[in-house]
N, C-alpha and C. Protein backbone atom coordinates (compact mmCIF):
# COMPACT_ATOMS: atom_id res chain seq x y z
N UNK A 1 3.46 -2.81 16.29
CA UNK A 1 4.17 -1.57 16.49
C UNK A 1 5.61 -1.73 16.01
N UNK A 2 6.03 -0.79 15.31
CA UNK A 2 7.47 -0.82 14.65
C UNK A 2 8.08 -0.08 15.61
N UNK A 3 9.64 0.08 15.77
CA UNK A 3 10.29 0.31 16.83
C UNK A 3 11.59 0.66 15.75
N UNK A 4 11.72 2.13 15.93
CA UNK A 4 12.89 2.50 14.94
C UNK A 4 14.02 3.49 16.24
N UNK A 5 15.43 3.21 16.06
CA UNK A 5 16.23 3.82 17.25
C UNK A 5 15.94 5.13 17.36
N UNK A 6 15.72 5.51 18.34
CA UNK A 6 15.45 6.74 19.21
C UNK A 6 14.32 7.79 18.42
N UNK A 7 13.64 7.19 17.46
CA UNK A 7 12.50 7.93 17.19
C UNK A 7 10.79 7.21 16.86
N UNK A 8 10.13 8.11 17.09
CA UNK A 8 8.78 8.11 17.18
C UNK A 8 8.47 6.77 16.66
N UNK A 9 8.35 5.27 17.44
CA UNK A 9 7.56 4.36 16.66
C UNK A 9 5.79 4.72 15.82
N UNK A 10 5.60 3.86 14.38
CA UNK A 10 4.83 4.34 14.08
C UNK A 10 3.95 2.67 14.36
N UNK A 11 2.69 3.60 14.68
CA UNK A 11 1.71 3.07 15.00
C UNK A 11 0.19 3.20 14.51
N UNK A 12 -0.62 1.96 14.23
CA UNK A 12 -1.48 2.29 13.56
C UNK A 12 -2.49 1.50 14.12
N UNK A 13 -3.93 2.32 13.97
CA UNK A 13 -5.20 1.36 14.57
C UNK A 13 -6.51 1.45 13.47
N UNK A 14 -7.03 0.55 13.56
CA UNK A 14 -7.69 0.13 12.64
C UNK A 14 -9.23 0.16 13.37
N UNK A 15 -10.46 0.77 12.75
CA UNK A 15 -11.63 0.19 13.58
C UNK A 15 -12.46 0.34 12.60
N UNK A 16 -12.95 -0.77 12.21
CA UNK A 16 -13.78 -0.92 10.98
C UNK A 16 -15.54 -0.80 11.32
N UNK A 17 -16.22 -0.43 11.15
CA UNK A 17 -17.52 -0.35 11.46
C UNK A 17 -17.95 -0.48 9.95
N UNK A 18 -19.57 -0.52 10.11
CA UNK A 18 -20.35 -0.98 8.54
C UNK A 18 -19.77 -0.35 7.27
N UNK A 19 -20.09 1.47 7.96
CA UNK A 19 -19.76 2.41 6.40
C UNK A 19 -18.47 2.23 6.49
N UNK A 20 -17.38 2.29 6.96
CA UNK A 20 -16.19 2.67 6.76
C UNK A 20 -14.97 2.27 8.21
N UNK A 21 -13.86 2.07 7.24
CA UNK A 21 -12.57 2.10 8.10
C UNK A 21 -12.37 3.42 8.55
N UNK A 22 -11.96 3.79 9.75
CA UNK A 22 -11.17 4.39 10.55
C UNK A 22 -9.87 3.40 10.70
N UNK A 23 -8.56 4.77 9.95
CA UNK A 23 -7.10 4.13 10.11
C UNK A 23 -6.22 5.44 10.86
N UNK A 24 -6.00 5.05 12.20
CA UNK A 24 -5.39 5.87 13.26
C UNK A 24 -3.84 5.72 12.78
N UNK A 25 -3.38 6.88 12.56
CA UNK A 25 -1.68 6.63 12.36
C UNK A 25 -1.05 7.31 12.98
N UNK A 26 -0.27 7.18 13.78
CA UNK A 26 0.81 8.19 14.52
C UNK A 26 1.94 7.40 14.47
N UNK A 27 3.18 8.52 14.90
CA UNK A 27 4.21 8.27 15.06
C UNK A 27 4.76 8.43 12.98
N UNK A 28 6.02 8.20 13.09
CA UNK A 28 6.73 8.55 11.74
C UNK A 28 6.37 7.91 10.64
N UNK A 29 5.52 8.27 9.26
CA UNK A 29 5.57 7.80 8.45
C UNK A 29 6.56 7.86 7.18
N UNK A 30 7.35 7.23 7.55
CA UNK A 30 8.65 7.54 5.78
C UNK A 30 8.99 5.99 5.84
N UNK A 31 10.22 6.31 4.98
CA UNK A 31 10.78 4.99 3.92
C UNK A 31 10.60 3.60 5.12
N UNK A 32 11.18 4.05 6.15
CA UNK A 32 11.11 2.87 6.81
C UNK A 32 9.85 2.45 8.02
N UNK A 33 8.78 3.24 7.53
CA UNK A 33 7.63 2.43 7.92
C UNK A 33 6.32 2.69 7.31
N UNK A 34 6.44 3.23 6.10
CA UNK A 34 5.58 3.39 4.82
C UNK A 34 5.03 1.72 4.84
N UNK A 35 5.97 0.95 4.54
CA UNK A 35 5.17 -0.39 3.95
C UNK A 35 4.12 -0.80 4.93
N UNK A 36 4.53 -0.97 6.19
CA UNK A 36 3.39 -1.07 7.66
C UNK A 36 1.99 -0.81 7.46
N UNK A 37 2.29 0.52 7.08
CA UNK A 37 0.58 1.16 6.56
C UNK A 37 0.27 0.70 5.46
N UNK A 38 0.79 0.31 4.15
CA UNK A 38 0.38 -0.10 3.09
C UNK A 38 -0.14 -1.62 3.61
N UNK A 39 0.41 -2.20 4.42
CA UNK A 39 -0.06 -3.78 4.43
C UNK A 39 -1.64 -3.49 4.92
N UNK A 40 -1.31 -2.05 6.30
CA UNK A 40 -2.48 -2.56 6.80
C UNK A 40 -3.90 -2.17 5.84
N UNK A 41 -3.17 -1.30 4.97
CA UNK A 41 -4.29 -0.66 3.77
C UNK A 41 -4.68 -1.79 2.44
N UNK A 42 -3.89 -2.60 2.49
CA UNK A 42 -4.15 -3.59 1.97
C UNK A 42 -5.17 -5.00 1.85
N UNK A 43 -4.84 -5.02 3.79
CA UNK A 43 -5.98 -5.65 4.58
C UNK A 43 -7.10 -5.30 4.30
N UNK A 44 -6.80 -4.20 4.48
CA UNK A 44 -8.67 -3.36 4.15
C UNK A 44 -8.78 -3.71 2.62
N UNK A 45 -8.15 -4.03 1.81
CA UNK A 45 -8.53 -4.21 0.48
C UNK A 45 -9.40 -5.64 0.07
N UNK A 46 -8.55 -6.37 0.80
CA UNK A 46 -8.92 -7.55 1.05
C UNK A 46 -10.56 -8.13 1.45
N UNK A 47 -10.47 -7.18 2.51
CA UNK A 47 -11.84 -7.30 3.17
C UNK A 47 -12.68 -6.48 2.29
N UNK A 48 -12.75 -6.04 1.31
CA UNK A 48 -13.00 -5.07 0.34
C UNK A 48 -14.01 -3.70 0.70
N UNK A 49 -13.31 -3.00 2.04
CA UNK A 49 -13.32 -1.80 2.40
C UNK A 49 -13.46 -0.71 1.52
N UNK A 50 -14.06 -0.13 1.51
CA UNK A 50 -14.45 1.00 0.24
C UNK A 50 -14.08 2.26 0.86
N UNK A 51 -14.71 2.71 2.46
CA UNK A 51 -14.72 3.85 2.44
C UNK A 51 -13.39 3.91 3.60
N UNK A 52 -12.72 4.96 3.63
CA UNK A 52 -11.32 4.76 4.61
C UNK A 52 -11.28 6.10 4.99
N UNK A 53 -11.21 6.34 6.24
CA UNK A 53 -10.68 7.54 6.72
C UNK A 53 -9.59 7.56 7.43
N UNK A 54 -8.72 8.22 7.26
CA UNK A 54 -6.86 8.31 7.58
C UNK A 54 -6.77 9.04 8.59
N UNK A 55 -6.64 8.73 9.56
CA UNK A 55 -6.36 10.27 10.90
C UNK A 55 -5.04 10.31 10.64
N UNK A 56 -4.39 11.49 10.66
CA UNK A 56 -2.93 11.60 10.75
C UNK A 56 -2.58 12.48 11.73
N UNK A 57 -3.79 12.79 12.16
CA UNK A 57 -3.42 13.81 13.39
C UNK A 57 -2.56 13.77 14.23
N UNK A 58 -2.17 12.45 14.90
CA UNK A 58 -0.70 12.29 15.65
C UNK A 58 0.74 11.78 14.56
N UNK A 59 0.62 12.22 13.19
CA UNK A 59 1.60 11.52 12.68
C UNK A 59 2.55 13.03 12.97
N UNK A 60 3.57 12.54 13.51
CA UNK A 60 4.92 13.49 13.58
C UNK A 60 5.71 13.63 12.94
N UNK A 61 5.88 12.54 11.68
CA UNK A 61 6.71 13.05 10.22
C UNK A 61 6.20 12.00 9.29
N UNK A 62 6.14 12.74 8.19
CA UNK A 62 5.87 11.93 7.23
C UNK A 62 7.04 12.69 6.13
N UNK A 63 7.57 11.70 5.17
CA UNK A 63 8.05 11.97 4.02
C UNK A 63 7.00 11.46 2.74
N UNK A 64 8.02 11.61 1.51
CA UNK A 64 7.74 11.24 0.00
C UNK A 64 6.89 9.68 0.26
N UNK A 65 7.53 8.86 1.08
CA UNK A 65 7.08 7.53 1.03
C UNK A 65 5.97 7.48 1.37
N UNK A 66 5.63 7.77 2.50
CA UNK A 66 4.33 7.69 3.12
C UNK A 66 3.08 8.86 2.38
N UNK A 67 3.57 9.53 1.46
CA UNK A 67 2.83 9.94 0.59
C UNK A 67 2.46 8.85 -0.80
N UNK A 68 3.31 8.82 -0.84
CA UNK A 68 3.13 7.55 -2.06
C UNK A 68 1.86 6.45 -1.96
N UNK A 69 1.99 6.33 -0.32
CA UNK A 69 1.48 5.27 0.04
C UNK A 69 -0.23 5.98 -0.43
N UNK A 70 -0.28 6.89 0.43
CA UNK A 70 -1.68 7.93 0.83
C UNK A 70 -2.14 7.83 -0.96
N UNK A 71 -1.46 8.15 -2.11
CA UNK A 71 -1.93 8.29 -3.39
C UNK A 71 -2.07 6.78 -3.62
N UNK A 72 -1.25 5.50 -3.72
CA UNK A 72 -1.69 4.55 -3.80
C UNK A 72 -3.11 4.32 -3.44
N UNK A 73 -3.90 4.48 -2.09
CA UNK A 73 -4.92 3.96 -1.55
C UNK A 73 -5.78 4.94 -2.52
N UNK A 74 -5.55 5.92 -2.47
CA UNK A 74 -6.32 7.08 -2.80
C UNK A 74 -6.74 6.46 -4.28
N UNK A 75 -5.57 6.32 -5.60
CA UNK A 75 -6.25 5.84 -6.36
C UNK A 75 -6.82 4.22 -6.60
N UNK A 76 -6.26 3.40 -5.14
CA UNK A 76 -7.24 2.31 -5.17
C UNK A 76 -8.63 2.42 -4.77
N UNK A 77 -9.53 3.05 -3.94
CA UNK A 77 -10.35 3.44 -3.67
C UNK A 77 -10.97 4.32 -4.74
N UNK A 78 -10.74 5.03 -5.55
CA UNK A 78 -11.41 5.78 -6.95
C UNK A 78 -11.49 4.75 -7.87
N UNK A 79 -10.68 3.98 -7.76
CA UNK A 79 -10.82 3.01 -8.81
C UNK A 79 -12.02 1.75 -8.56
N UNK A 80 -12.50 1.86 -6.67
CA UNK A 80 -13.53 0.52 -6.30
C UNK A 80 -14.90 1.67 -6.03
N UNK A 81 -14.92 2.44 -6.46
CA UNK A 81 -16.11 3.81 -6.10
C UNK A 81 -16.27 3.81 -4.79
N UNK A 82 -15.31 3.95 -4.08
CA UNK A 82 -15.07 4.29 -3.09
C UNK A 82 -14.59 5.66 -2.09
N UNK A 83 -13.72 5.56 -1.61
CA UNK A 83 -13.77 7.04 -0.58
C UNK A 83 -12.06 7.39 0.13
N UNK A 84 -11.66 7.76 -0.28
CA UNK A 84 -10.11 8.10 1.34
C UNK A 84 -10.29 9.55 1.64
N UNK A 85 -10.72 9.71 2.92
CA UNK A 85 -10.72 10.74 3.82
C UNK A 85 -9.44 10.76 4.56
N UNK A 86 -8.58 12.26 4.30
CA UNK A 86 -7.77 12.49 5.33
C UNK A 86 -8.24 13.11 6.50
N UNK A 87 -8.00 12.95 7.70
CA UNK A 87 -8.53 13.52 8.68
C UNK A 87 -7.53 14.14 9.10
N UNK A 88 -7.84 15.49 9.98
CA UNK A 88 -6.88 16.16 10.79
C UNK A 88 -5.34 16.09 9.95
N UNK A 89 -4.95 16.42 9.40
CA UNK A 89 -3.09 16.20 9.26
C UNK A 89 -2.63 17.81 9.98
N UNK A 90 -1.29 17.53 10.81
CA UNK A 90 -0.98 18.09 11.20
C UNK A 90 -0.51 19.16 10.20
N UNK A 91 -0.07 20.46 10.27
CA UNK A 91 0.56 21.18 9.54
C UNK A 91 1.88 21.44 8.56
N UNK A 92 2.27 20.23 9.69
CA UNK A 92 3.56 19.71 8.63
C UNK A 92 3.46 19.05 7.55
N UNK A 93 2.58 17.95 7.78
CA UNK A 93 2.09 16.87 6.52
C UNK A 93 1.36 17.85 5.91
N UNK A 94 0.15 18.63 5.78
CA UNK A 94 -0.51 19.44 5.33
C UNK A 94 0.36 19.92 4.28
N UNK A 95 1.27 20.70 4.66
CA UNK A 95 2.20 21.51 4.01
C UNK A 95 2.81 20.55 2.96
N UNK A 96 3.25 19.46 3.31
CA UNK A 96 3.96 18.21 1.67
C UNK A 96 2.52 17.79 1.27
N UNK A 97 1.23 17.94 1.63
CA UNK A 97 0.18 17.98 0.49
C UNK A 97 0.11 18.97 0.06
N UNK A 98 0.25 19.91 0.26
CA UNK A 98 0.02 21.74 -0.22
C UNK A 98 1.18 21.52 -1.31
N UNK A 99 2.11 21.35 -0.93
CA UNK A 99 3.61 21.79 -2.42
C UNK A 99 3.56 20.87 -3.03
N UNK A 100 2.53 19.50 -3.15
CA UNK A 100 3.10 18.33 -4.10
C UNK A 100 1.38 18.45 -4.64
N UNK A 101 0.46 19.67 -4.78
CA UNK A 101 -0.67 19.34 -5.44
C UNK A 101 -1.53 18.78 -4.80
N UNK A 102 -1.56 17.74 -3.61
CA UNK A 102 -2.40 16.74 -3.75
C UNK A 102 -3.69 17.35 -2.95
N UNK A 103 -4.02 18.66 -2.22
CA UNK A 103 -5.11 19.16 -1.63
C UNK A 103 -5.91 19.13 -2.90
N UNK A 104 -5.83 19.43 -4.00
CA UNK A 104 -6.85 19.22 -4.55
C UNK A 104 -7.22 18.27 -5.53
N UNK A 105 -6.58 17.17 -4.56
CA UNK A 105 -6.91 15.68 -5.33
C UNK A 105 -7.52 14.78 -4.27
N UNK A 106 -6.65 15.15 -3.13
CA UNK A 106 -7.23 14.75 -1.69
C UNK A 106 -8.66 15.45 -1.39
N UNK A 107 -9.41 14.23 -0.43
CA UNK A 107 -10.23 14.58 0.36
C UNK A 107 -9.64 15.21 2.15
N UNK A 108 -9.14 16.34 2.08
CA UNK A 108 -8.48 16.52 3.75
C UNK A 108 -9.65 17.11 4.42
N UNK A 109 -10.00 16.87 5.62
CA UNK A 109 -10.73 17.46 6.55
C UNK A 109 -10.23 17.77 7.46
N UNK A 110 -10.04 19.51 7.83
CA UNK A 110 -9.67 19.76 9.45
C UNK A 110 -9.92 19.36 10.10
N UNK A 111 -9.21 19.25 11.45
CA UNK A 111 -9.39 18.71 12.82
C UNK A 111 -10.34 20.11 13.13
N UNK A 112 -11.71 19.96 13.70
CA UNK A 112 -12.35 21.36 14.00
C UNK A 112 -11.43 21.57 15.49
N UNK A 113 -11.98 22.74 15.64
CA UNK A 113 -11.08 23.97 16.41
C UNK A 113 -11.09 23.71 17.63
N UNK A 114 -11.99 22.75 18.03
CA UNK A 114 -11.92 22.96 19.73
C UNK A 114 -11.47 21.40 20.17
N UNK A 115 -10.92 20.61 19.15
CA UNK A 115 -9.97 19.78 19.29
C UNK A 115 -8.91 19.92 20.77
């Protein structure tokens, strides 16, 4: 867990089962805790994880960085015939995939409704 002054540490959980990673992220994704998630997306590379699904449902900010990151995996995974599922993103993140193109490069899936 990263610990940044007086805002949202970001936090991430990992639960790997046969088909696929589940990667839980909450709390702030930008410049200064973008790399966090890249290591742990990395890990998964390592272990040579194919299919990844991203919850961002508790992420409370994300910037440019932590997008960067999301297209990194995204085209590492196209490149191993593989998979990145966004899950749930809140409306805020939604919205910097909506103005930067990437909904229709991304795989996003709503959080269904009775969430």
């Amino acid at each position: 867990m990263m610990h940044t002054n007086g805002r949202d540490p970001l936090e991430i959980e990992v639960q790997n089962s046969e088909e696929r990673a589940l990667v839980t992220v909450s709390g702030e994704l930008d410049a200064s805790t973008a790399s966090f998630l890249y290591d742990k997306l990395s890990d998964l590379e390592v272990q040579d994880t194919r299919n990844v699904v991203l919850d961002l449902a508790q992420v409370t900010f994300m910037d440019s960085t932590g997008l960067a990151v999301i297209v990194t995996e995204h085209k590492r995974l196209r490149h191993a015939d593989g998979t990145l599922t966004i899950f749930s993103p809140p409306s805020s993140v939604r919205r910097l995939f909506e103005i930067t193109g990437l909904t229709t490069i991304l795989d996003i899936v709503p959080a269904t409704e009775e969430r």
